[in-house]
PDB file of N, CA and C in Angstrom:
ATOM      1  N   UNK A   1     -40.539-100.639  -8.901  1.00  0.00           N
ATOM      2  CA  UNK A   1     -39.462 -99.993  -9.617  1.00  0.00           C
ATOM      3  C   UNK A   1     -39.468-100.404 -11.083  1.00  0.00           C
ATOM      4  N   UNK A   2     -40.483-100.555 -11.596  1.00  0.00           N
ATOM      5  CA  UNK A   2     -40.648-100.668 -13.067  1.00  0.00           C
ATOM      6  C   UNK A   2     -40.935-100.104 -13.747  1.00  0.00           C
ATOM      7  N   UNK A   3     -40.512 -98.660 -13.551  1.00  0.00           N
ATOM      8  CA  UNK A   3     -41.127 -97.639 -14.368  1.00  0.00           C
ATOM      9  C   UNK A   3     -39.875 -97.188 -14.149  1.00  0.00           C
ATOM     10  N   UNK A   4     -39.174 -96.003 -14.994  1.00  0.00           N
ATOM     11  CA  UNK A   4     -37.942 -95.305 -15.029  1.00  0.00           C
ATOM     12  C   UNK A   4     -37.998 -94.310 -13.950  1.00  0.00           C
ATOM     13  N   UNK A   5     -39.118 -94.142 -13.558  1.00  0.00           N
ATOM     14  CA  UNK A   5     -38.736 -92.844 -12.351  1.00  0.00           C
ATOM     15  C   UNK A   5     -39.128 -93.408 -11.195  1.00  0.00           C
ATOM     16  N   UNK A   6     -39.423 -94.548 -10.821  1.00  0.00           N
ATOM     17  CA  UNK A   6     -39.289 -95.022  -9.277  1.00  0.00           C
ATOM     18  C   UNK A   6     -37.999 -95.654  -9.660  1.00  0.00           C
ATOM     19  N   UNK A   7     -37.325 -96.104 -10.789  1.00  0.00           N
ATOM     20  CA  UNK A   7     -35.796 -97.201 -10.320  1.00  0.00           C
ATOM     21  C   UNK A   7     -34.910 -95.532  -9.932  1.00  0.00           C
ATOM     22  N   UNK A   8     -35.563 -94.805 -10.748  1.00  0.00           N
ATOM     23  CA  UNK A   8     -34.187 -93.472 -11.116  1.00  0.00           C
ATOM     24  C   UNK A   8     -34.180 -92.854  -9.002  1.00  0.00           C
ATOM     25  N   UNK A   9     -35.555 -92.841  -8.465  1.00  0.00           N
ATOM     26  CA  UNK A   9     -35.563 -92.302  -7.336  1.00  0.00           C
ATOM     27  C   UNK A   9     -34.866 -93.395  -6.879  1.00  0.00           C
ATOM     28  N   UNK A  10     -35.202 -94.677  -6.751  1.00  0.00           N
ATOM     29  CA  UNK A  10     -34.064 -95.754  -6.124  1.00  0.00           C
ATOM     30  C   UNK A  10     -33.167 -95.700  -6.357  1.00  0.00           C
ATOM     31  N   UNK A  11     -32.044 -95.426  -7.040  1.00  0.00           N
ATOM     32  CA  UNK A  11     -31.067 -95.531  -7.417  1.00  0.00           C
ATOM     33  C   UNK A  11     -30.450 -94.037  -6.595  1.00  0.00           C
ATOM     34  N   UNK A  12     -30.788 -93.014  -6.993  1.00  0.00           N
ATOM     35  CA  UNK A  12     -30.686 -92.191  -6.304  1.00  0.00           C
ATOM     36  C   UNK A  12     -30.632 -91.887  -4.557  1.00  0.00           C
ATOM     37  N   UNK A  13     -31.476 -92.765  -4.076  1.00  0.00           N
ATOM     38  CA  UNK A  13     -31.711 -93.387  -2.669  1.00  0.00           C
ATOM     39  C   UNK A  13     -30.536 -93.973  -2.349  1.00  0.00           C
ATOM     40  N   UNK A  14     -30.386 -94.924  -3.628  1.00  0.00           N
ATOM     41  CA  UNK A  14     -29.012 -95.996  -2.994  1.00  0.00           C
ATOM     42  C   UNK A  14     -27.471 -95.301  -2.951  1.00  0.00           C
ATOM     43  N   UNK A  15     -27.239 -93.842  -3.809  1.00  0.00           N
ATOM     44  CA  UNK A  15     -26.165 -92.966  -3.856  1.00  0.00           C
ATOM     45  C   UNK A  15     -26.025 -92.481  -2.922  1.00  0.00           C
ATOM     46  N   UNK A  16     -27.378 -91.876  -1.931  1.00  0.00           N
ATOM     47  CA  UNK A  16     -27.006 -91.175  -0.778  1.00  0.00           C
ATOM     48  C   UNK A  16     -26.841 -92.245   0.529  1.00  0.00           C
ATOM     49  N   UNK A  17     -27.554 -93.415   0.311  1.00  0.00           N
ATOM     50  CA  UNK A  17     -27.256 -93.865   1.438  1.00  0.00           C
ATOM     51  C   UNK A  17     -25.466 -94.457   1.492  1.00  0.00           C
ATOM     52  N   UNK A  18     -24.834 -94.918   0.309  1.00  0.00           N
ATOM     53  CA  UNK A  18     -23.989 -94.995   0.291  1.00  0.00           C
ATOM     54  C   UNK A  18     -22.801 -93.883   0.319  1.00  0.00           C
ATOM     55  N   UNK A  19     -23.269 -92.635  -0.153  1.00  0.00           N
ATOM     56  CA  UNK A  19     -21.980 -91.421  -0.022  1.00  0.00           C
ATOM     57  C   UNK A  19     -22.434 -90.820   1.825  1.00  0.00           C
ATOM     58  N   UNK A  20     -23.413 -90.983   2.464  1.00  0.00           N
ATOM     59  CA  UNK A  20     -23.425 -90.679   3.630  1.00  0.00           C
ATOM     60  C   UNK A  20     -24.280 -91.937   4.205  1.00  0.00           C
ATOM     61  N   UNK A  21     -23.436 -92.722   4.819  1.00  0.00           N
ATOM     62  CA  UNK A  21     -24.427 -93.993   5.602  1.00  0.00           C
ATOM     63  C   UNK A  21     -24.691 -93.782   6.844  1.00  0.00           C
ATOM     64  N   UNK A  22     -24.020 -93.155   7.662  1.00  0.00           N
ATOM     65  CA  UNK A  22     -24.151 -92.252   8.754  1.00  0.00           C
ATOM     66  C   UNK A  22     -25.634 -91.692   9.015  1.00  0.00           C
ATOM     67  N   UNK A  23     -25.593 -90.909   7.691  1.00  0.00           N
ATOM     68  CA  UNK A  23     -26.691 -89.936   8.049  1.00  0.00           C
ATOM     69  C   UNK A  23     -28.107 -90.052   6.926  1.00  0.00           C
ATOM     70  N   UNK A  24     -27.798 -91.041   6.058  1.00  0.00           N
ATOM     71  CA  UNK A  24     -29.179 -91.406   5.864  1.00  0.00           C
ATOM     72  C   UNK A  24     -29.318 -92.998   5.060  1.00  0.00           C
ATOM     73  N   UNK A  25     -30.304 -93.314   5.186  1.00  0.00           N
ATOM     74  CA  UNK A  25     -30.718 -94.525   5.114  1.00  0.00           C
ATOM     75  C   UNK A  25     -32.155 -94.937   4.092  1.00  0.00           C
ATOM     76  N   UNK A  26     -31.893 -95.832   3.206  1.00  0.00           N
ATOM     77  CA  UNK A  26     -33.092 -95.940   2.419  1.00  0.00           C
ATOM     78  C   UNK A  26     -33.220 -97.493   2.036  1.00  0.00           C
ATOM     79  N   UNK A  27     -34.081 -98.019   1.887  1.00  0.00           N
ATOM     80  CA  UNK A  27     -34.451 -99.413   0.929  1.00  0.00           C
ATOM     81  C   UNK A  27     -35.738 -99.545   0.439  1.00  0.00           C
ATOM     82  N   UNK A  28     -35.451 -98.657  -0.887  1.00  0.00           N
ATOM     83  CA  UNK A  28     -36.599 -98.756  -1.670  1.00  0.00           C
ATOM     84  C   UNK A  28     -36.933 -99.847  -1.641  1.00  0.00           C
ATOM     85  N   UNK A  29     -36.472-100.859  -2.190  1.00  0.00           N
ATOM     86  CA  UNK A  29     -36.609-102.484  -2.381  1.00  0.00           C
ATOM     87  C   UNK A  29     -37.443-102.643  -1.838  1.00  0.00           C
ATOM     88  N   UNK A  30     -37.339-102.737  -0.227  1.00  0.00           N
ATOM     89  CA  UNK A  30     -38.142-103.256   1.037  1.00  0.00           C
ATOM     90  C   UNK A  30     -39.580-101.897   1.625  1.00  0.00           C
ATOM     91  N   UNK A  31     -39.605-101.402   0.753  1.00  0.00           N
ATOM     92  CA  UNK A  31     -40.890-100.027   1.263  1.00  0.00           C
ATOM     93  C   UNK A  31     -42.220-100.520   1.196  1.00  0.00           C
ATOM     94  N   UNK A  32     -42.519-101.369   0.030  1.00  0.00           N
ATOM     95  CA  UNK A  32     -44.236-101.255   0.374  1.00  0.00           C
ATOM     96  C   UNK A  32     -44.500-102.819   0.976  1.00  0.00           C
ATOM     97  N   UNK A  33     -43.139-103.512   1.701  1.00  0.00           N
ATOM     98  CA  UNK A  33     -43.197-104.525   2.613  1.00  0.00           C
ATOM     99  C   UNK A  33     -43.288-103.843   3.850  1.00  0.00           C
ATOM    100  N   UNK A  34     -42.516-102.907   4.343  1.00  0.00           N
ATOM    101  CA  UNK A  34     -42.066-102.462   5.445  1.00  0.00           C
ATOM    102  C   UNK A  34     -42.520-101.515   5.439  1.00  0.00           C
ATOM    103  N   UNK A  35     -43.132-100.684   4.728  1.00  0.00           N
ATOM    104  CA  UNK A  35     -43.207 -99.233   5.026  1.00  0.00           C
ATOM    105  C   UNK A  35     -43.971 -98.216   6.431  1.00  0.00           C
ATOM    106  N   UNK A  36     -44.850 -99.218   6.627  1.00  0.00           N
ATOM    107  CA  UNK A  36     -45.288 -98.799   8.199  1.00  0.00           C
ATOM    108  C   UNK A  36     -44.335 -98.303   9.122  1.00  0.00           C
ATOM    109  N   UNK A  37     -43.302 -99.340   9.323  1.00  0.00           N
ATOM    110  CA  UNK A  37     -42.204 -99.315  10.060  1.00  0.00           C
ATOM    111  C   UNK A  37     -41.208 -98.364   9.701  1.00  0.00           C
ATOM    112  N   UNK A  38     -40.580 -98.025   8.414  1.00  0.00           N
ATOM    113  CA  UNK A  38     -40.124 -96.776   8.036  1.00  0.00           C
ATOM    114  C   UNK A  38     -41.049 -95.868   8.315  1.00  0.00           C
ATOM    115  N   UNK A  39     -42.009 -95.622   8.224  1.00  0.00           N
ATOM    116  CA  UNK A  39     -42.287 -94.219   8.641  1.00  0.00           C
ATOM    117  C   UNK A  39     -42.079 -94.051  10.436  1.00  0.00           C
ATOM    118  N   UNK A  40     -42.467 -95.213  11.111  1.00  0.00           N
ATOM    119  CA  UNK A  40     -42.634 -94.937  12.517  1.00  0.00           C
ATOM    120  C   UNK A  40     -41.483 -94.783  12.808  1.00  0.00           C
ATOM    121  N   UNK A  41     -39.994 -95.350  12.542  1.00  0.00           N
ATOM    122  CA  UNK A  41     -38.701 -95.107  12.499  1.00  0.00           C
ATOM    123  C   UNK A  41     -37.839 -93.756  11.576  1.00  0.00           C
ATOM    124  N   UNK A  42     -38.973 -93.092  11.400  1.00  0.00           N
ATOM    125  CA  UNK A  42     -38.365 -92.173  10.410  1.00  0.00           C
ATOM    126  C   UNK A  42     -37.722 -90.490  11.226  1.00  0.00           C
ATOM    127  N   UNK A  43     -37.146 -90.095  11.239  1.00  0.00           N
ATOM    128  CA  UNK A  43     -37.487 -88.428  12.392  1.00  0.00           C
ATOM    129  C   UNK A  43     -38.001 -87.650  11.870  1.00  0.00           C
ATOM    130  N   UNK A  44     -38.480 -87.301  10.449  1.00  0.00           N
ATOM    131  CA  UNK A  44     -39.168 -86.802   9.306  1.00  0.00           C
ATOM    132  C   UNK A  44     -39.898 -87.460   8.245  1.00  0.00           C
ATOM    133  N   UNK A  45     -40.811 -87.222   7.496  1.00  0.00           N
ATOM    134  CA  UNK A  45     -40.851 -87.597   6.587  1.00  0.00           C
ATOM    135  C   UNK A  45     -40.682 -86.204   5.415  1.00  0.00           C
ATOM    136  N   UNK A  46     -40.272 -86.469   4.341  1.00  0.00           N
ATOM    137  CA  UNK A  46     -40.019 -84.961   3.376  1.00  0.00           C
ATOM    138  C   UNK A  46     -40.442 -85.522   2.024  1.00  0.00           C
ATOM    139  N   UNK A  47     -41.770 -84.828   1.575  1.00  0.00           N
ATOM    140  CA  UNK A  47     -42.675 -84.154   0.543  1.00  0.00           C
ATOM    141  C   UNK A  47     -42.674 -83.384  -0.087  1.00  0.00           C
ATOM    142  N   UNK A  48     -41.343 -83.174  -0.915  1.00  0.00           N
ATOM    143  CA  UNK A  48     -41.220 -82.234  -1.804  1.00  0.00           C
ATOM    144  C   UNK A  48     -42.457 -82.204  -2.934  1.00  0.00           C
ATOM    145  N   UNK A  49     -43.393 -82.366  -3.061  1.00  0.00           N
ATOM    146  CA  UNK A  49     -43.947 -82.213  -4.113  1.00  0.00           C
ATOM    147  C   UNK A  49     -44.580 -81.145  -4.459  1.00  0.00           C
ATOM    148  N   UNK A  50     -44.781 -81.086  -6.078  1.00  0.00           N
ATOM    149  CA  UNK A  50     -45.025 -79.249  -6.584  1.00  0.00           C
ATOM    150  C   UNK A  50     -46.801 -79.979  -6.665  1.00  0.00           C
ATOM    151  N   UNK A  51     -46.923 -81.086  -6.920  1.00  0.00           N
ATOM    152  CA  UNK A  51     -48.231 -81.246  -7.463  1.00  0.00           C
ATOM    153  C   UNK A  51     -48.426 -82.717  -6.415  1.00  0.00           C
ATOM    154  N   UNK A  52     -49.517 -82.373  -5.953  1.00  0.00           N
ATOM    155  CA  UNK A  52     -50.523 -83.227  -5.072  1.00  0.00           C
ATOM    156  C   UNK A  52     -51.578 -83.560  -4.569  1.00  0.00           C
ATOM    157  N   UNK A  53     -52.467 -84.210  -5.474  1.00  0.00           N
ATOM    158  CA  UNK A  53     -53.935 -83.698  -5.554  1.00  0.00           C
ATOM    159  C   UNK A  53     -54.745 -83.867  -4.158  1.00  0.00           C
ATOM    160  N   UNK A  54     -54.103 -84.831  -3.729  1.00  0.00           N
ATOM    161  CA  UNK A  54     -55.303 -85.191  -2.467  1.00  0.00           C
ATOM    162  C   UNK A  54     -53.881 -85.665  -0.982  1.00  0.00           C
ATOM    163  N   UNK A  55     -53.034 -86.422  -1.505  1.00  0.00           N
ATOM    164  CA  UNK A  55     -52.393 -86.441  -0.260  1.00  0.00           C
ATOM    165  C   UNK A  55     -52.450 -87.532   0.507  1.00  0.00           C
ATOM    166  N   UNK A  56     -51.804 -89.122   0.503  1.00  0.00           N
ATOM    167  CA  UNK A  56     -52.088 -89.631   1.255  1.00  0.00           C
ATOM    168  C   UNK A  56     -50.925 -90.313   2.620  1.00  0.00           C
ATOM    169  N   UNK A  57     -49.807 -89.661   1.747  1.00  0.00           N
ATOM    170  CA  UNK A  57     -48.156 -90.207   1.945  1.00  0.00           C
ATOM    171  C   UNK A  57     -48.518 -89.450   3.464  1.00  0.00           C
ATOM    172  N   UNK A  58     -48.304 -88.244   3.587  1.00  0.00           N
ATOM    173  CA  UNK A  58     -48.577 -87.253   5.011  1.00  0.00           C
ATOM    174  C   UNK A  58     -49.289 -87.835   5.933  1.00  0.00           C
ATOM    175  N   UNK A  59     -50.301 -89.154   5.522  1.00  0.00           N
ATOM    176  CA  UNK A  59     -51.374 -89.222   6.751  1.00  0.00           C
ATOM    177  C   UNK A  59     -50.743 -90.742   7.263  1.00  0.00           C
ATOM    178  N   UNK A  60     -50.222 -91.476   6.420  1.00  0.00           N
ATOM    179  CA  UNK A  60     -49.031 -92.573   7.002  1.00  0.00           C
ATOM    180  C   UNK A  60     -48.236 -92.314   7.780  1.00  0.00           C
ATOM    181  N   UNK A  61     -47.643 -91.091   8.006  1.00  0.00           N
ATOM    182  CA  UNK A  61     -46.866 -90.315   8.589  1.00  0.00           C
ATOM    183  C   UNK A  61     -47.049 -90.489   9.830  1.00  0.00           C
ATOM    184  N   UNK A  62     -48.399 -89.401   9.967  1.00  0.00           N
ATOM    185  CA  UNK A  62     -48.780 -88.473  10.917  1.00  0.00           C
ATOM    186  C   UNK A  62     -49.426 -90.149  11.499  1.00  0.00           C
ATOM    187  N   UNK A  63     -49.763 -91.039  11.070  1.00  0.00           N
ATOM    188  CA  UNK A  63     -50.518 -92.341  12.054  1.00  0.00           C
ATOM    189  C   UNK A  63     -48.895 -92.682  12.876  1.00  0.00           C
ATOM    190  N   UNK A  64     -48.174 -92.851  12.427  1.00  0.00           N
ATOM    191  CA  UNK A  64     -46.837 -93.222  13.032  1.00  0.00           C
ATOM    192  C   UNK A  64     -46.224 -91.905  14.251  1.00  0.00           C
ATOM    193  N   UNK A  65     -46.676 -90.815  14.037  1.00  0.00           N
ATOM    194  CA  UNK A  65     -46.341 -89.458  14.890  1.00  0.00           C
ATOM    195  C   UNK A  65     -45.032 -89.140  14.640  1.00  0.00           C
ATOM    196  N   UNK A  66     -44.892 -89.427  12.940  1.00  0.00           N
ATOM    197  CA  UNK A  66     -43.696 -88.387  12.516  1.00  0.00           C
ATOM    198  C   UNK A  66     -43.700 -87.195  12.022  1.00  0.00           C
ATOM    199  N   UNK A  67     -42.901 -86.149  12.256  1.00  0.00           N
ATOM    200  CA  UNK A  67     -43.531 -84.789  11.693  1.00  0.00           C
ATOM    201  C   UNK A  67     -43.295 -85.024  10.092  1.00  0.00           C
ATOM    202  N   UNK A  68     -44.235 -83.880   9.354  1.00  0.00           N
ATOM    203  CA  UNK A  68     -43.997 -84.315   7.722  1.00  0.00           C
ATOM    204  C   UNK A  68     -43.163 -82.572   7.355  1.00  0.00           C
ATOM    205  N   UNK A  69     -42.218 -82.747   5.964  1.00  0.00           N
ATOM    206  CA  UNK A  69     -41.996 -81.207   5.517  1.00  0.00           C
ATOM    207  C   UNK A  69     -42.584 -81.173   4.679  1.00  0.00           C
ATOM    208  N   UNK A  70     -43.242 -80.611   4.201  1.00  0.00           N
ATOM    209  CA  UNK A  70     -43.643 -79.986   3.045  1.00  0.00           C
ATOM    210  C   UNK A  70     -43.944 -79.049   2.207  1.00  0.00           C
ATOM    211  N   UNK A  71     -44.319 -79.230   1.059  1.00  0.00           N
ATOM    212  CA  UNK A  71     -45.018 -77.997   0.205  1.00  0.00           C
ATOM    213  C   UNK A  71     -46.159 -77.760   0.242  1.00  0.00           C
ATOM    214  N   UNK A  72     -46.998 -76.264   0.371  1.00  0.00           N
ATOM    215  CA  UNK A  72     -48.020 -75.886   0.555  1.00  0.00           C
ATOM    216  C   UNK A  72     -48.663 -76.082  -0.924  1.00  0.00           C
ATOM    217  N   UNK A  73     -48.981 -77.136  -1.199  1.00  0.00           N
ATOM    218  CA  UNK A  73     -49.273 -77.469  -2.283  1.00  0.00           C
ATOM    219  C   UNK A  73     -50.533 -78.563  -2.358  1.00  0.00           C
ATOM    220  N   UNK A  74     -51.570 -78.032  -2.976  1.00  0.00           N
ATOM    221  CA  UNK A  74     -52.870 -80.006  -2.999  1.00  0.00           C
ATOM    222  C   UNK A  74     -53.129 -80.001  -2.211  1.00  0.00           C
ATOM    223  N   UNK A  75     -53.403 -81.126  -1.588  1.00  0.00           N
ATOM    224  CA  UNK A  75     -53.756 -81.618  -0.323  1.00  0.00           C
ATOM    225  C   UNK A  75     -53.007 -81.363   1.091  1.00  0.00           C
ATOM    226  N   UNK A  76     -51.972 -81.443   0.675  1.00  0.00           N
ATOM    227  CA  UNK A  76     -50.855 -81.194   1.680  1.00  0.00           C
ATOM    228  C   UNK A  76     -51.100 -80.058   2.248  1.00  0.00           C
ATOM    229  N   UNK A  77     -51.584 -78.885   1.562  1.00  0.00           N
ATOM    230  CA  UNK A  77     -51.880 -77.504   2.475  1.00  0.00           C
ATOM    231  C   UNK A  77     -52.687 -77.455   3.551  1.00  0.00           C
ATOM    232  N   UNK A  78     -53.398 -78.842   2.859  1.00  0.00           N
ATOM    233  CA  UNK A  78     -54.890 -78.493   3.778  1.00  0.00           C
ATOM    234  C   UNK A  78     -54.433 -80.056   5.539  1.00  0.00           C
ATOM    235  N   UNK A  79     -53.540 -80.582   5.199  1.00  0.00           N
ATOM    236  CA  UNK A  79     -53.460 -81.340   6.640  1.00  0.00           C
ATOM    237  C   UNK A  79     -52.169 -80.818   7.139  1.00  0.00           C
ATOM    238  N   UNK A  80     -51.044 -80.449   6.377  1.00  0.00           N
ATOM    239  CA  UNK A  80     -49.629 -80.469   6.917  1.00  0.00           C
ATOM    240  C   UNK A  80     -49.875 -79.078   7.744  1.00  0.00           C
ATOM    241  N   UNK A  81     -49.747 -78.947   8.887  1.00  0.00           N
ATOM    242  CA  UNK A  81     -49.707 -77.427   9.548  1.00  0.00           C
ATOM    243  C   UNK A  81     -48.447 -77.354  10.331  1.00  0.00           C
ATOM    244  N   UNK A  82     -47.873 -76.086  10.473  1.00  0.00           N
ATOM    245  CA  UNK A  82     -46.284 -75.554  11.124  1.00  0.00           C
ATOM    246  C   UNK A  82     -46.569 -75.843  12.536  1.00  0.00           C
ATOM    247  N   UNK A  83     -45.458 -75.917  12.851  1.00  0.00           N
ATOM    248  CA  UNK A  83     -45.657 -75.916  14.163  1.00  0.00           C
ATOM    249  C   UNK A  83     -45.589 -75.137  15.389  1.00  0.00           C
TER     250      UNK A  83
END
């Protein structure tokens, strides 16, 4: 988070988990400690991205057997398929 747009996505993370704690959950903080485990605990993972050259977030995913959403976009077109 040392760059302005991973604190700005954290921070953002920490608004929703706090205006709905119920229904979603985040700790940037703890992700590239834990992140295996967030994904295998995840019921989605969601990939909004417009630009993605190769794609590797989707295949962390899919090792854990979470479904991914995404954009038909990069790489992502070529592994993410509907179901």
């Amino acid at each position: 988070m040392r760059d302005s747009y991973s604190a700005g996505c954290a921070h953002r993370m920490w608004q929703l988990k706090q205006k709905y704690p119920n229904n979603f959950w985040a700790a940037p903080e703890s992700f590239f400690m834990d992140g295996a485990l967030v994904n295998r605990g995840s019921d989605f993972g969601l990939m909004p991205s417009l630009f993605e050259p190769g794609g590797i977030v989707q295949h962390e995913f899919f090792v854990g057997e979470t479904p991914v959403i995404a954009f038909r976009t990069g790489g992502l077109k070529d592994s993410v398929h509907e179901f």
